[in-house]
C-alpha atoms as a PDB file:
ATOM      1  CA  UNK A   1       7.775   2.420 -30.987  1.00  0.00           C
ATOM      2  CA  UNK A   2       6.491   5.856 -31.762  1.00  0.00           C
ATOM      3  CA  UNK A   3       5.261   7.966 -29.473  1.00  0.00           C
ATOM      4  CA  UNK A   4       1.229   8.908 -29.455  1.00  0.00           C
ATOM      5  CA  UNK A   5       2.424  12.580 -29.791  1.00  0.00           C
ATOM      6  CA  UNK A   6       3.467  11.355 -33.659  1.00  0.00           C
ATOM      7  CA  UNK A   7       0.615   9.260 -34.627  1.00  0.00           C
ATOM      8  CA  UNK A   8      -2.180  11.860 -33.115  1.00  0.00           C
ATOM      9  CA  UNK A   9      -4.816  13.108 -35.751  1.00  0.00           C
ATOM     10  CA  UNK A  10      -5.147  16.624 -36.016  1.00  0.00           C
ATOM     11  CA  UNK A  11      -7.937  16.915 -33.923  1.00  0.00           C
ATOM     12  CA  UNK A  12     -10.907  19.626 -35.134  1.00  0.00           C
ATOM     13  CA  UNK A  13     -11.135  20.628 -31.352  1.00  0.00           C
ATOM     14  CA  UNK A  14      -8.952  23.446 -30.372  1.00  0.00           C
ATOM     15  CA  UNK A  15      -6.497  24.183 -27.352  1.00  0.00           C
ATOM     16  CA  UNK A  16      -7.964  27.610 -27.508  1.00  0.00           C
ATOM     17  CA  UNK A  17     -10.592  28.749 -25.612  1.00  0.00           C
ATOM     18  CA  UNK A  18     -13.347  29.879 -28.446  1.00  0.00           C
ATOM     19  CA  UNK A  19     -16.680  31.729 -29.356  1.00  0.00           C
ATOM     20  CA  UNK A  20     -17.656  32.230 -32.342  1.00  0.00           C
ATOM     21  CA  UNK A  21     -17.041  35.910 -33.931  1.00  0.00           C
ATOM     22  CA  UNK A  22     -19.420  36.863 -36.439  1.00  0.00           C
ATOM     23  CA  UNK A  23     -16.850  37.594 -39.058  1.00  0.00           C
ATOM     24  CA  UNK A  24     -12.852  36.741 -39.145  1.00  0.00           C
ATOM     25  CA  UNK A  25     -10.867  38.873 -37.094  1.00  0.00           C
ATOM     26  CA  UNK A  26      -9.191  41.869 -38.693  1.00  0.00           C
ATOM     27  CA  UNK A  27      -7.358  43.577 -35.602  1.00  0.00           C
ATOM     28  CA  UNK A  28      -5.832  41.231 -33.939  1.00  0.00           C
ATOM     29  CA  UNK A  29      -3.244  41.832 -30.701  1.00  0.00           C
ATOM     30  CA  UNK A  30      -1.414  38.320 -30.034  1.00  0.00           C
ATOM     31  CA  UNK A  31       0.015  38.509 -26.546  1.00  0.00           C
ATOM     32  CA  UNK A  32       2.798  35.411 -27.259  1.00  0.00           C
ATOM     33  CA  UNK A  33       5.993  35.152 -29.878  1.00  0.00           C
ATOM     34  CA  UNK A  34       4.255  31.488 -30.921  1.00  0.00           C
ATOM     35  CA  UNK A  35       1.062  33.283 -31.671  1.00  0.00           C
ATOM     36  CA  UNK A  36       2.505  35.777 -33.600  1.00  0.00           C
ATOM     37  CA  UNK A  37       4.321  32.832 -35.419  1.00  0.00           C
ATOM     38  CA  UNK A  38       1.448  30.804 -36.117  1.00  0.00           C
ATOM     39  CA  UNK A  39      -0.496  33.884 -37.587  1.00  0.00           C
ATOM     40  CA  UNK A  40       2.188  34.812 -40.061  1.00  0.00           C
ATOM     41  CA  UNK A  41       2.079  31.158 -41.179  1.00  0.00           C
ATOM     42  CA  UNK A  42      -1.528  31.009 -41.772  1.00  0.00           C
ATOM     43  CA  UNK A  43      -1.686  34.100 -43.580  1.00  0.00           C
ATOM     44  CA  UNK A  44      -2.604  36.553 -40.849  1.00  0.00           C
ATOM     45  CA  UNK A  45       0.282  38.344 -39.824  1.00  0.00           C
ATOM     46  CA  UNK A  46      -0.587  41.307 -41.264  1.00  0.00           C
ATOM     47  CA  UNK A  47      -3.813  41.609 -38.984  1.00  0.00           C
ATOM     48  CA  UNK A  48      -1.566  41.979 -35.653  1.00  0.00           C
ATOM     49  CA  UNK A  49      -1.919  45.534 -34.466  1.00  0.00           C
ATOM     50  CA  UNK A  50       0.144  44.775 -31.287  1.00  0.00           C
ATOM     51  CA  UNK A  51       1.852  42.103 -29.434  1.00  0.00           C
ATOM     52  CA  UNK A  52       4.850  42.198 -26.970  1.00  0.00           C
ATOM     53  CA  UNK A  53       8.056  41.556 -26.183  1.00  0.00           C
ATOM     54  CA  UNK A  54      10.574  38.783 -27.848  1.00  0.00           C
ATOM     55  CA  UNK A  55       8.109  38.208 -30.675  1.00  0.00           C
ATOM     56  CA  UNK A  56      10.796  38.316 -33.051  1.00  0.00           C
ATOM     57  CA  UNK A  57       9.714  35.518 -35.723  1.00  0.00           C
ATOM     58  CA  UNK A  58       9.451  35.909 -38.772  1.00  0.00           C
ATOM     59  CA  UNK A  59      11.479  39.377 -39.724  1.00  0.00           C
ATOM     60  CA  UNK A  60       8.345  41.732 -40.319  1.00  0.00           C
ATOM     61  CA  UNK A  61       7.351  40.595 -36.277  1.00  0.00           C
ATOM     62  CA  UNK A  62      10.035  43.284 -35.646  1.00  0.00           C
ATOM     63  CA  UNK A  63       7.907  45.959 -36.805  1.00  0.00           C
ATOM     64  CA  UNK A  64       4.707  45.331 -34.874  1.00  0.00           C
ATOM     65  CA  UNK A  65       3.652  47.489 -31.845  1.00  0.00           C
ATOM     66  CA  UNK A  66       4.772  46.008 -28.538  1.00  0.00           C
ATOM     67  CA  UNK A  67       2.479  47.226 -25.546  1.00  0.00           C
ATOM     68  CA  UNK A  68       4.291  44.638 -22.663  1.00  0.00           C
ATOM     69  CA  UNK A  69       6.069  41.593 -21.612  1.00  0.00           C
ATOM     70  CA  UNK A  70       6.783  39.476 -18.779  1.00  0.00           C
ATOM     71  CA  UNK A  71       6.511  42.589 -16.695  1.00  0.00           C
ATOM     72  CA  UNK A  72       2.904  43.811 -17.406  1.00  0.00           C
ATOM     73  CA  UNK A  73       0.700  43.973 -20.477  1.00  0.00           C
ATOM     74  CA  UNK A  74      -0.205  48.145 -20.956  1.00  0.00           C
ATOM     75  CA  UNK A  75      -3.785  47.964 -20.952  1.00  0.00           C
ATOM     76  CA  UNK A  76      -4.934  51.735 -22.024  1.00  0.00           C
ATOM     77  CA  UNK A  77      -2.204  51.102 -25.118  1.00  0.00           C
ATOM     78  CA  UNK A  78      -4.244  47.847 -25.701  1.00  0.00           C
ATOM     79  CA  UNK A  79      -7.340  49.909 -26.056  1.00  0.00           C
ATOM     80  CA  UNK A  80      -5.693  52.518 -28.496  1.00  0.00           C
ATOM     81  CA  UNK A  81      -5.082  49.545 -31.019  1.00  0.00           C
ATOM     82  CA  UNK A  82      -8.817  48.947 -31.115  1.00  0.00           C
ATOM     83  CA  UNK A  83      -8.690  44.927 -31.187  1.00  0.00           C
ATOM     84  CA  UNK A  84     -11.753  42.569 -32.283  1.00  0.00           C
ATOM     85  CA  UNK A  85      -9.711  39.870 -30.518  1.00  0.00           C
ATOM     86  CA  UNK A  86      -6.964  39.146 -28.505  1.00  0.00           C
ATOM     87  CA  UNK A  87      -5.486  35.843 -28.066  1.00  0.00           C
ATOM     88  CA  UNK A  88      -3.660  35.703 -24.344  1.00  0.00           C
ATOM     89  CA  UNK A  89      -0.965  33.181 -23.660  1.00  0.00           C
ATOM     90  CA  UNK A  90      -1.904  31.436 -20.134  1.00  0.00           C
ATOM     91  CA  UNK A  91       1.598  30.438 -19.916  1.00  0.00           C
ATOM     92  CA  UNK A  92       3.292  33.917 -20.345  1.00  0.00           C
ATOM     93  CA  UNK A  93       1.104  36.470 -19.117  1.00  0.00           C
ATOM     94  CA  UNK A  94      -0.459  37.091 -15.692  1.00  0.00           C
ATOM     95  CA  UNK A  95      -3.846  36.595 -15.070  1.00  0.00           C
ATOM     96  CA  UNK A  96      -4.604  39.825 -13.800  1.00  0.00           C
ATOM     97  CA  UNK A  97      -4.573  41.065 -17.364  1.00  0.00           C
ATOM     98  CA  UNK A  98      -7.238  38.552 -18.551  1.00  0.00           C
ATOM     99  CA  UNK A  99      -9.562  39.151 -16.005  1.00  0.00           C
ATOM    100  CA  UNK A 100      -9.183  42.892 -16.943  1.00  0.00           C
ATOM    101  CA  UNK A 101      -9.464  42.485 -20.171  1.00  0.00           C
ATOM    102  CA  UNK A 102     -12.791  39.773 -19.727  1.00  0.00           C
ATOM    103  CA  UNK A 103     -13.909  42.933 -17.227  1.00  0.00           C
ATOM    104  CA  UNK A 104     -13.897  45.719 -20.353  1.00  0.00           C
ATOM    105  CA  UNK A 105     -15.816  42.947 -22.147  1.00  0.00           C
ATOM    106  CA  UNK A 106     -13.078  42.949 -24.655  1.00  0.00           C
ATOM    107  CA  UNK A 107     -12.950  39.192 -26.856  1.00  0.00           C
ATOM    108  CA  UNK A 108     -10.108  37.372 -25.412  1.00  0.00           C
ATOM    109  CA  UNK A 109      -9.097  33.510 -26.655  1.00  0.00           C
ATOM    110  CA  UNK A 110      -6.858  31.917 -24.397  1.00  0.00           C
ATOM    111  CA  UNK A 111      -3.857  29.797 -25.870  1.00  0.00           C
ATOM    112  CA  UNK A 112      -2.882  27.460 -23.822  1.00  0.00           C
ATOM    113  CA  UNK A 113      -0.411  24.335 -25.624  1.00  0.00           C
ATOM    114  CA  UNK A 114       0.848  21.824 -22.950  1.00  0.00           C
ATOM    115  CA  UNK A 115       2.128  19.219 -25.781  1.00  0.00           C
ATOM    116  CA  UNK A 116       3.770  19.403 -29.272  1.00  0.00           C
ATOM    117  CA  UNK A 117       0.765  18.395 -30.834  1.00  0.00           C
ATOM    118  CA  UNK A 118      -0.260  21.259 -29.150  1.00  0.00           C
ATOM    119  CA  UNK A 119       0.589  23.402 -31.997  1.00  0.00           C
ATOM    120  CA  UNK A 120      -1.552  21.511 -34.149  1.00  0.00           C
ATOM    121  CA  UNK A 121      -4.228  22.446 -32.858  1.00  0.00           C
ATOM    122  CA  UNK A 122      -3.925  25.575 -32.444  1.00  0.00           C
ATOM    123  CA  UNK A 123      -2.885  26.392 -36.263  1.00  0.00           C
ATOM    124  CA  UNK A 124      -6.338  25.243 -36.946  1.00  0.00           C
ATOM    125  CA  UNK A 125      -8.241  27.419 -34.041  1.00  0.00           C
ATOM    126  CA  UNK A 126      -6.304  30.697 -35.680  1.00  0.00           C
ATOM    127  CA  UNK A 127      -7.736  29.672 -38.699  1.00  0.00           C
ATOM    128  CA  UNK A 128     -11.651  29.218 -37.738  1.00  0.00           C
ATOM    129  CA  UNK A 129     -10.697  32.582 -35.986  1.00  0.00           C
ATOM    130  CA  UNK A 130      -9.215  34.549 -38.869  1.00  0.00           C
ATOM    131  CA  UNK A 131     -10.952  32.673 -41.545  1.00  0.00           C
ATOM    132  CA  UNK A 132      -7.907  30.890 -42.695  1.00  0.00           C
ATOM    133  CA  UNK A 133      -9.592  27.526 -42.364  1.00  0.00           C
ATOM    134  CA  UNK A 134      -8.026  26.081 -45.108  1.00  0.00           C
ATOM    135  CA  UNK A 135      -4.391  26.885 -45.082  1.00  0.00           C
ATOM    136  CA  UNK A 136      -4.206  26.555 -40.976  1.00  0.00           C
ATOM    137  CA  UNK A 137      -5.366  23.034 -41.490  1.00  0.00           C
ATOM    138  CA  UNK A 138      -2.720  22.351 -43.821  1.00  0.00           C
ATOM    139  CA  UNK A 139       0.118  23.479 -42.024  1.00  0.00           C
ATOM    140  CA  UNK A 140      -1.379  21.723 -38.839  1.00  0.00           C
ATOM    141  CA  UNK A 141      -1.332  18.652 -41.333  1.00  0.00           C
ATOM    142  CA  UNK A 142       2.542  19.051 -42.512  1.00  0.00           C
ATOM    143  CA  UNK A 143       3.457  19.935 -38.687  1.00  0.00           C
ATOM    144  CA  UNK A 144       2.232  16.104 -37.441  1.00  0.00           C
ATOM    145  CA  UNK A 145       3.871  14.710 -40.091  1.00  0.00           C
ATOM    146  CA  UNK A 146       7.291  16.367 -40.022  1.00  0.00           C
ATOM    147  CA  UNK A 147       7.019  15.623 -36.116  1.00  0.00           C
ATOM    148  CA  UNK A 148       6.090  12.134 -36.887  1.00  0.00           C
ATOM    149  CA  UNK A 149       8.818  11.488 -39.022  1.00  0.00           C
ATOM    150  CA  UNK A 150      11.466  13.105 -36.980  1.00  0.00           C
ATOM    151  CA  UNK A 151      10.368  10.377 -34.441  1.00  0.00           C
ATOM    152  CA  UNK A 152      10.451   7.691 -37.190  1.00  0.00           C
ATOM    153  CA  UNK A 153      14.031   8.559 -38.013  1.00  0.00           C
ATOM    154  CA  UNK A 154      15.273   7.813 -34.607  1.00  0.00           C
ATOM    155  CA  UNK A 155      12.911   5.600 -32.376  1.00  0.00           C
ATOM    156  CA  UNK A 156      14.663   2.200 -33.484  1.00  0.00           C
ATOM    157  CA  UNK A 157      18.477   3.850 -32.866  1.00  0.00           C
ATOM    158  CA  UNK A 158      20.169   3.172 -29.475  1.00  0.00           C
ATOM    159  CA  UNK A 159      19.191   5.051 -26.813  1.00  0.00           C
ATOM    160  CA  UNK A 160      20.825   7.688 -24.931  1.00  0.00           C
ATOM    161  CA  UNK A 161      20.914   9.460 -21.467  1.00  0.00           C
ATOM    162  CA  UNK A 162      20.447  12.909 -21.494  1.00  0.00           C
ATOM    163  CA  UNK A 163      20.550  15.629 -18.845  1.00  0.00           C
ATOM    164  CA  UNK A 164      19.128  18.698 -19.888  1.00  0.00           C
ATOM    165  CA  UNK A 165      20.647  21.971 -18.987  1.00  0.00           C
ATOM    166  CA  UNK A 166      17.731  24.021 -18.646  1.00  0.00           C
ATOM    167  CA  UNK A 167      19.755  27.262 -17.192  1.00  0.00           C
ATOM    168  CA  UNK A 168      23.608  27.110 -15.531  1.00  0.00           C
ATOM    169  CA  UNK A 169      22.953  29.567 -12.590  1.00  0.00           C
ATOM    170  CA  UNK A 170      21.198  28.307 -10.710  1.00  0.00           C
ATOM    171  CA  UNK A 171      21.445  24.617 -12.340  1.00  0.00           C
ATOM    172  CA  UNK A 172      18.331  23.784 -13.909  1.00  0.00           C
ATOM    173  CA  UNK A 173      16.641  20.615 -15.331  1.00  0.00           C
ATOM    174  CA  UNK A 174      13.254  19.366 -16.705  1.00  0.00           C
ATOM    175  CA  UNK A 175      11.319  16.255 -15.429  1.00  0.00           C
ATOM    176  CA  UNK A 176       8.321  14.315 -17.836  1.00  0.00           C
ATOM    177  CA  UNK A 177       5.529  16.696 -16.923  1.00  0.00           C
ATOM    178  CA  UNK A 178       7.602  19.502 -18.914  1.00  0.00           C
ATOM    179  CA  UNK A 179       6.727  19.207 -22.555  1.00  0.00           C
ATOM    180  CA  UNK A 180      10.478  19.793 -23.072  1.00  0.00           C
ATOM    181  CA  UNK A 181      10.658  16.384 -22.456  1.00  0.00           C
ATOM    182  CA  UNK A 182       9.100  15.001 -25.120  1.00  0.00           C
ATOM    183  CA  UNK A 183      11.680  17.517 -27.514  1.00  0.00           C
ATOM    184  CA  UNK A 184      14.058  14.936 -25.668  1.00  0.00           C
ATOM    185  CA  UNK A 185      12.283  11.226 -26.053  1.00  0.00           C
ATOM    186  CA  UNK A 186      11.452  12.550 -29.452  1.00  0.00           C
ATOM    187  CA  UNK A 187      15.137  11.924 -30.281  1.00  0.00           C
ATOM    188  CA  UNK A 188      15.115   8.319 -28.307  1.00  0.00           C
ATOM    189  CA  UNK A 189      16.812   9.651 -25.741  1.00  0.00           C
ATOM    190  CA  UNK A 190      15.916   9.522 -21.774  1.00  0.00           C
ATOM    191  CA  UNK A 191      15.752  12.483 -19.420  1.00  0.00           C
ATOM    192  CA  UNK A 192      17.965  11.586 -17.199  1.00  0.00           C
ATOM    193  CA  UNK A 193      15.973  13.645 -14.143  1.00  0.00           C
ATOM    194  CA  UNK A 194      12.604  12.963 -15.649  1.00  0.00           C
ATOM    195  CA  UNK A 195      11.216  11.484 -12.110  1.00  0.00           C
ATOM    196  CA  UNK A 196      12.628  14.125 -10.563  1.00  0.00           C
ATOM    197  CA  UNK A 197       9.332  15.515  -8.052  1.00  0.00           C
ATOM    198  CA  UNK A 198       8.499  19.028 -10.105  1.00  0.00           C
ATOM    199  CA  UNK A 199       8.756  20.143 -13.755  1.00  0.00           C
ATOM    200  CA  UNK A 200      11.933  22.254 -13.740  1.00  0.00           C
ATOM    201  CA  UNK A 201      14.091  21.436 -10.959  1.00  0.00           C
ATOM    202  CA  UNK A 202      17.056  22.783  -9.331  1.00  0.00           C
ATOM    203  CA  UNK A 203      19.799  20.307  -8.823  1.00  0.00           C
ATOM    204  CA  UNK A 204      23.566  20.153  -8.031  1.00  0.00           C
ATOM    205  CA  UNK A 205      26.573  18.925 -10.296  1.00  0.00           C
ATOM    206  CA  UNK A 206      26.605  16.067  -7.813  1.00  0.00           C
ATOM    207  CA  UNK A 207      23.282  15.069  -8.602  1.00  0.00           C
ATOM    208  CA  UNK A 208      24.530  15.207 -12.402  1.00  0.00           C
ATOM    209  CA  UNK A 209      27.127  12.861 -11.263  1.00  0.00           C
ATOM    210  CA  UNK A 210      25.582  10.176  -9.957  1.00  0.00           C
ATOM    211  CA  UNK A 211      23.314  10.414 -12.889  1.00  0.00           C
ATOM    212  CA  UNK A 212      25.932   9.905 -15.280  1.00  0.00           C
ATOM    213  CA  UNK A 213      24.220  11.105 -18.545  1.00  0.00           C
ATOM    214  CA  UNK A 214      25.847  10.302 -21.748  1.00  0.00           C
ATOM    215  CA  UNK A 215      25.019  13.694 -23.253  1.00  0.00           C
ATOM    216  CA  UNK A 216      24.626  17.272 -21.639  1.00  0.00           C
ATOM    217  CA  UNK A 217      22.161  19.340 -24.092  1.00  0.00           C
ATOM    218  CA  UNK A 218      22.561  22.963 -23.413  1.00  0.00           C
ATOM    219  CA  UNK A 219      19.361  25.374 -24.920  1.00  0.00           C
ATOM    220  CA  UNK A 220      20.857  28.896 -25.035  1.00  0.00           C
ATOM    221  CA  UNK A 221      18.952  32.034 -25.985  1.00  0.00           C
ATOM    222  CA  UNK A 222      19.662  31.839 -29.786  1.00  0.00           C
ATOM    223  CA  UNK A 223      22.320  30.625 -32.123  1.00  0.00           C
ATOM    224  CA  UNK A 224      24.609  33.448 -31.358  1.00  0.00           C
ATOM    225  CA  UNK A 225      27.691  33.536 -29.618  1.00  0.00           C
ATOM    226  CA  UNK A 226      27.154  35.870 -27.377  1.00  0.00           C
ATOM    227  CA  UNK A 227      23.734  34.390 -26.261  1.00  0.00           C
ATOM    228  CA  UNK A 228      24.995  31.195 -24.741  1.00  0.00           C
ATOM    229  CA  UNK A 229      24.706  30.354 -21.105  1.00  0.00           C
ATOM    230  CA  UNK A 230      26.813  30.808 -18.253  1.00  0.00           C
ATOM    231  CA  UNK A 231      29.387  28.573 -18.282  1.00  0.00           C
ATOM    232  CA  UNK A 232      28.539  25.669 -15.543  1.00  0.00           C
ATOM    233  CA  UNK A 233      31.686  23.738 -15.424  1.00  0.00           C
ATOM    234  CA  UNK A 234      31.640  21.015 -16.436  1.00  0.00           C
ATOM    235  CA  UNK A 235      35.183  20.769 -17.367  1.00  0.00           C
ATOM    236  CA  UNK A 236      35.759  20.084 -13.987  1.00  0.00           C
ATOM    237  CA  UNK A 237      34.116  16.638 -13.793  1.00  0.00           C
ATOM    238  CA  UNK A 238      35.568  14.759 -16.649  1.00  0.00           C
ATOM    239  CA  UNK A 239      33.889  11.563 -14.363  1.00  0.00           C
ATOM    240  CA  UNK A 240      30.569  12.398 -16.121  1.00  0.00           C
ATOM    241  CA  UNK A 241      30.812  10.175 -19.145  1.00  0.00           C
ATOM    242  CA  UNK A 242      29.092  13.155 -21.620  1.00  0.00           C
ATOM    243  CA  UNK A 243      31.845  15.452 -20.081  1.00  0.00           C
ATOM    244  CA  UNK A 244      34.828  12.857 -20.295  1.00  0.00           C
ATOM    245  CA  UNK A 245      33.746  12.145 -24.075  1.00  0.00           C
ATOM    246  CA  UNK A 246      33.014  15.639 -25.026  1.00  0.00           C
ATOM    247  CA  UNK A 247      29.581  15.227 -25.732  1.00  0.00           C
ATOM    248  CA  UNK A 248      27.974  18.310 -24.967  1.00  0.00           C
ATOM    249  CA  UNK A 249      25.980  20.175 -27.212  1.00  0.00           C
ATOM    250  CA  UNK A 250      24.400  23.519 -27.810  1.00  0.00           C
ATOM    251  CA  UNK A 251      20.871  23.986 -28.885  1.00  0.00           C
ATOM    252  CA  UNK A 252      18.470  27.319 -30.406  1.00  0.00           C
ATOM    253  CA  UNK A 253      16.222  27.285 -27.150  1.00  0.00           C
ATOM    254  CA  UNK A 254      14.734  30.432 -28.441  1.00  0.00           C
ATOM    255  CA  UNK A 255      13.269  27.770 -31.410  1.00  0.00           C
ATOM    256  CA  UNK A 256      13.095  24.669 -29.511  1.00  0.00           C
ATOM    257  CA  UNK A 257      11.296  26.220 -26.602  1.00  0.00           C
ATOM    258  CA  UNK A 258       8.517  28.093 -28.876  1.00  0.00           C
ATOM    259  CA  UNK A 259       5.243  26.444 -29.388  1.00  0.00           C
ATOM    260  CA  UNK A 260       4.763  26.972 -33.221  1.00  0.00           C
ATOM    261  CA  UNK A 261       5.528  25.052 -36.395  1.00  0.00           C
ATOM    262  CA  UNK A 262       9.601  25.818 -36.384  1.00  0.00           C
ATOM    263  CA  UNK A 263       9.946  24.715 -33.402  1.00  0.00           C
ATOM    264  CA  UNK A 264      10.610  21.136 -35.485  1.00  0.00           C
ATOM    265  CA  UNK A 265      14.000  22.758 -36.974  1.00  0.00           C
ATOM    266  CA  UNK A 266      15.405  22.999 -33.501  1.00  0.00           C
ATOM    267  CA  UNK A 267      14.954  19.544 -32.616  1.00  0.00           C
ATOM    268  CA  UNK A 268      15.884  18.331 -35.589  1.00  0.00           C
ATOM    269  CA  UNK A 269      19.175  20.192 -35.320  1.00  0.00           C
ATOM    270  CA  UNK A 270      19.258  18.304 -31.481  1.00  0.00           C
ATOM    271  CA  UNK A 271      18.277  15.099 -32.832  1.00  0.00           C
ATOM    272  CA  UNK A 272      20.924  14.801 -35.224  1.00  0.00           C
ATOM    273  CA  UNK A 273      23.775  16.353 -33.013  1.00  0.00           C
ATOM    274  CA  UNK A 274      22.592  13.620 -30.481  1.00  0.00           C
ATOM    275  CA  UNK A 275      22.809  10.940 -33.096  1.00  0.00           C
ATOM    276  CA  UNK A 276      26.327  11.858 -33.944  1.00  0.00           C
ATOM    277  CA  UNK A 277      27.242  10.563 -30.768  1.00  0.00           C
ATOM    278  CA  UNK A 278      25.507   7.037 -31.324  1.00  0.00           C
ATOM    279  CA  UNK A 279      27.762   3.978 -32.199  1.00  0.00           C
END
């Protein structure tokens, strides 16, 4: 059966916090990689006069400002770029920033996706904010229905057990109140830890063991070589079935864990490496 994530509407109603400008922004700084995404795709990339660190999608991203990361956001460099709105990731940055920003009465939209439909919706709040109504709803559009076929392909296949290397070193897992997890049921395939008591757990090789996933999925930074994680090990337990029948498999985290439209390439990519291993 497919999930409600799939058969959603598009929803008007927006995951972004909103107030109506009185024109479509024009200088925009986008404090996220997925909201830099999601404005090239509606047609508004070229408004972003700053944005930060890792926002490396599409190409001409490269070339745009950064004033921060992780670390800090540079305020007075914020200022210099002159911004009629700024759209702050609640998941990335620190709130110390917003409530400095909110302070210099600056207009701040908050993005804030929990769920792959997620990115639905906010496709079509950047386009009632940039004036892009049109397009944004049509690549929200396309996005549920890629998603819902991806689900289509799959949901009726045999299931399979999957534990989900989040990071090697420490070991690192998901449980069902990640929205990783639904990357993972997308493909029919159960989270092996997905009761586990908080959303990204740490938890031993032993625990792997007794869980005895058929598959070990393995996100690294990007599709390079030398981007791959640490090497956990596994080698050394052929007793866990995915290691004893070499089903392990390497993923684009840096797509798959990005809350915009290609996101949906990455787990394609897992989906089928997962279905290779069905019988």
């Amino acid at each position: 059966m497919a999930s409600e994530i799939a058969t959603e509407k598009v929803p008007d109603a927006a995951s972004l916090e909103t107030a109506s400008a009185p024109k479509p922004a024009q200088r925009i700084v986008a404090l996220a990689p997925h909201i830099v995404e999601m404005l090239y795709e509606i047609g508004a990339g070229d408004r972003i006069v700053a944005t930060v660190d890792y926002a490396n999608h599409p190409e001409a991203a490269k070339a745009i400002p950064r004033i921060g990361g992780h670390a800090g956001i540079s305020i007075e460099k914020l200022l210099s770029y002159q911004p009629d709105l700024i759209l702050f990731w609640q998941g990335g940055n620190q709130a110390q920033y917003l409530a400095k920003m909110r302070e210099l009465g600056l207009n701040v939209q908050l993005s804030e996706p929990k769920a792959l439909a997620d990115v639905a919706k906010e496709l079509v709040m950047l386009g009632k904010l940039t004036g892009q109504e049109a397009l944004a709803q049509q690549k929200a559009d396309q996005f549920m229905t890629q998603l819902s076929n991806i689900e289509a392909q799959y949901q009726d296949k045999q299931a399979l057990s999957v534990f989900y290397q989040l990071w090697s070193t420490p070991l690192m897992t998901i449980n069902q109140d990640s929205w990783i997890n639904q990357l993972v049921t997308s493909c029919n395939a159960n989270n092996v830890f997905a009761n586990a008591p908080t959303k990204t757990p740490q938890v031993s090789v032993e625990n792997v063991l007794v869980a005895m996933p058929d598959v070990i999925v393995i996100p690294d930074a990007s599709s390079g070589e030398g981007n791959k994680q640490p090497d956990a090990g596994w080698q050394n337990w052929p007793q866990i079935p995915a290691v004893k029948k070499q089903q392990i498999i390497h993923t684009n985290g840096d797509v798959m864990h990005r809350f915009s439209s290609n996101m949906l390439v990455g787990l394609a990519d897992m989906c089928q490496q997962l279905d290779s291993f069905r019988e």
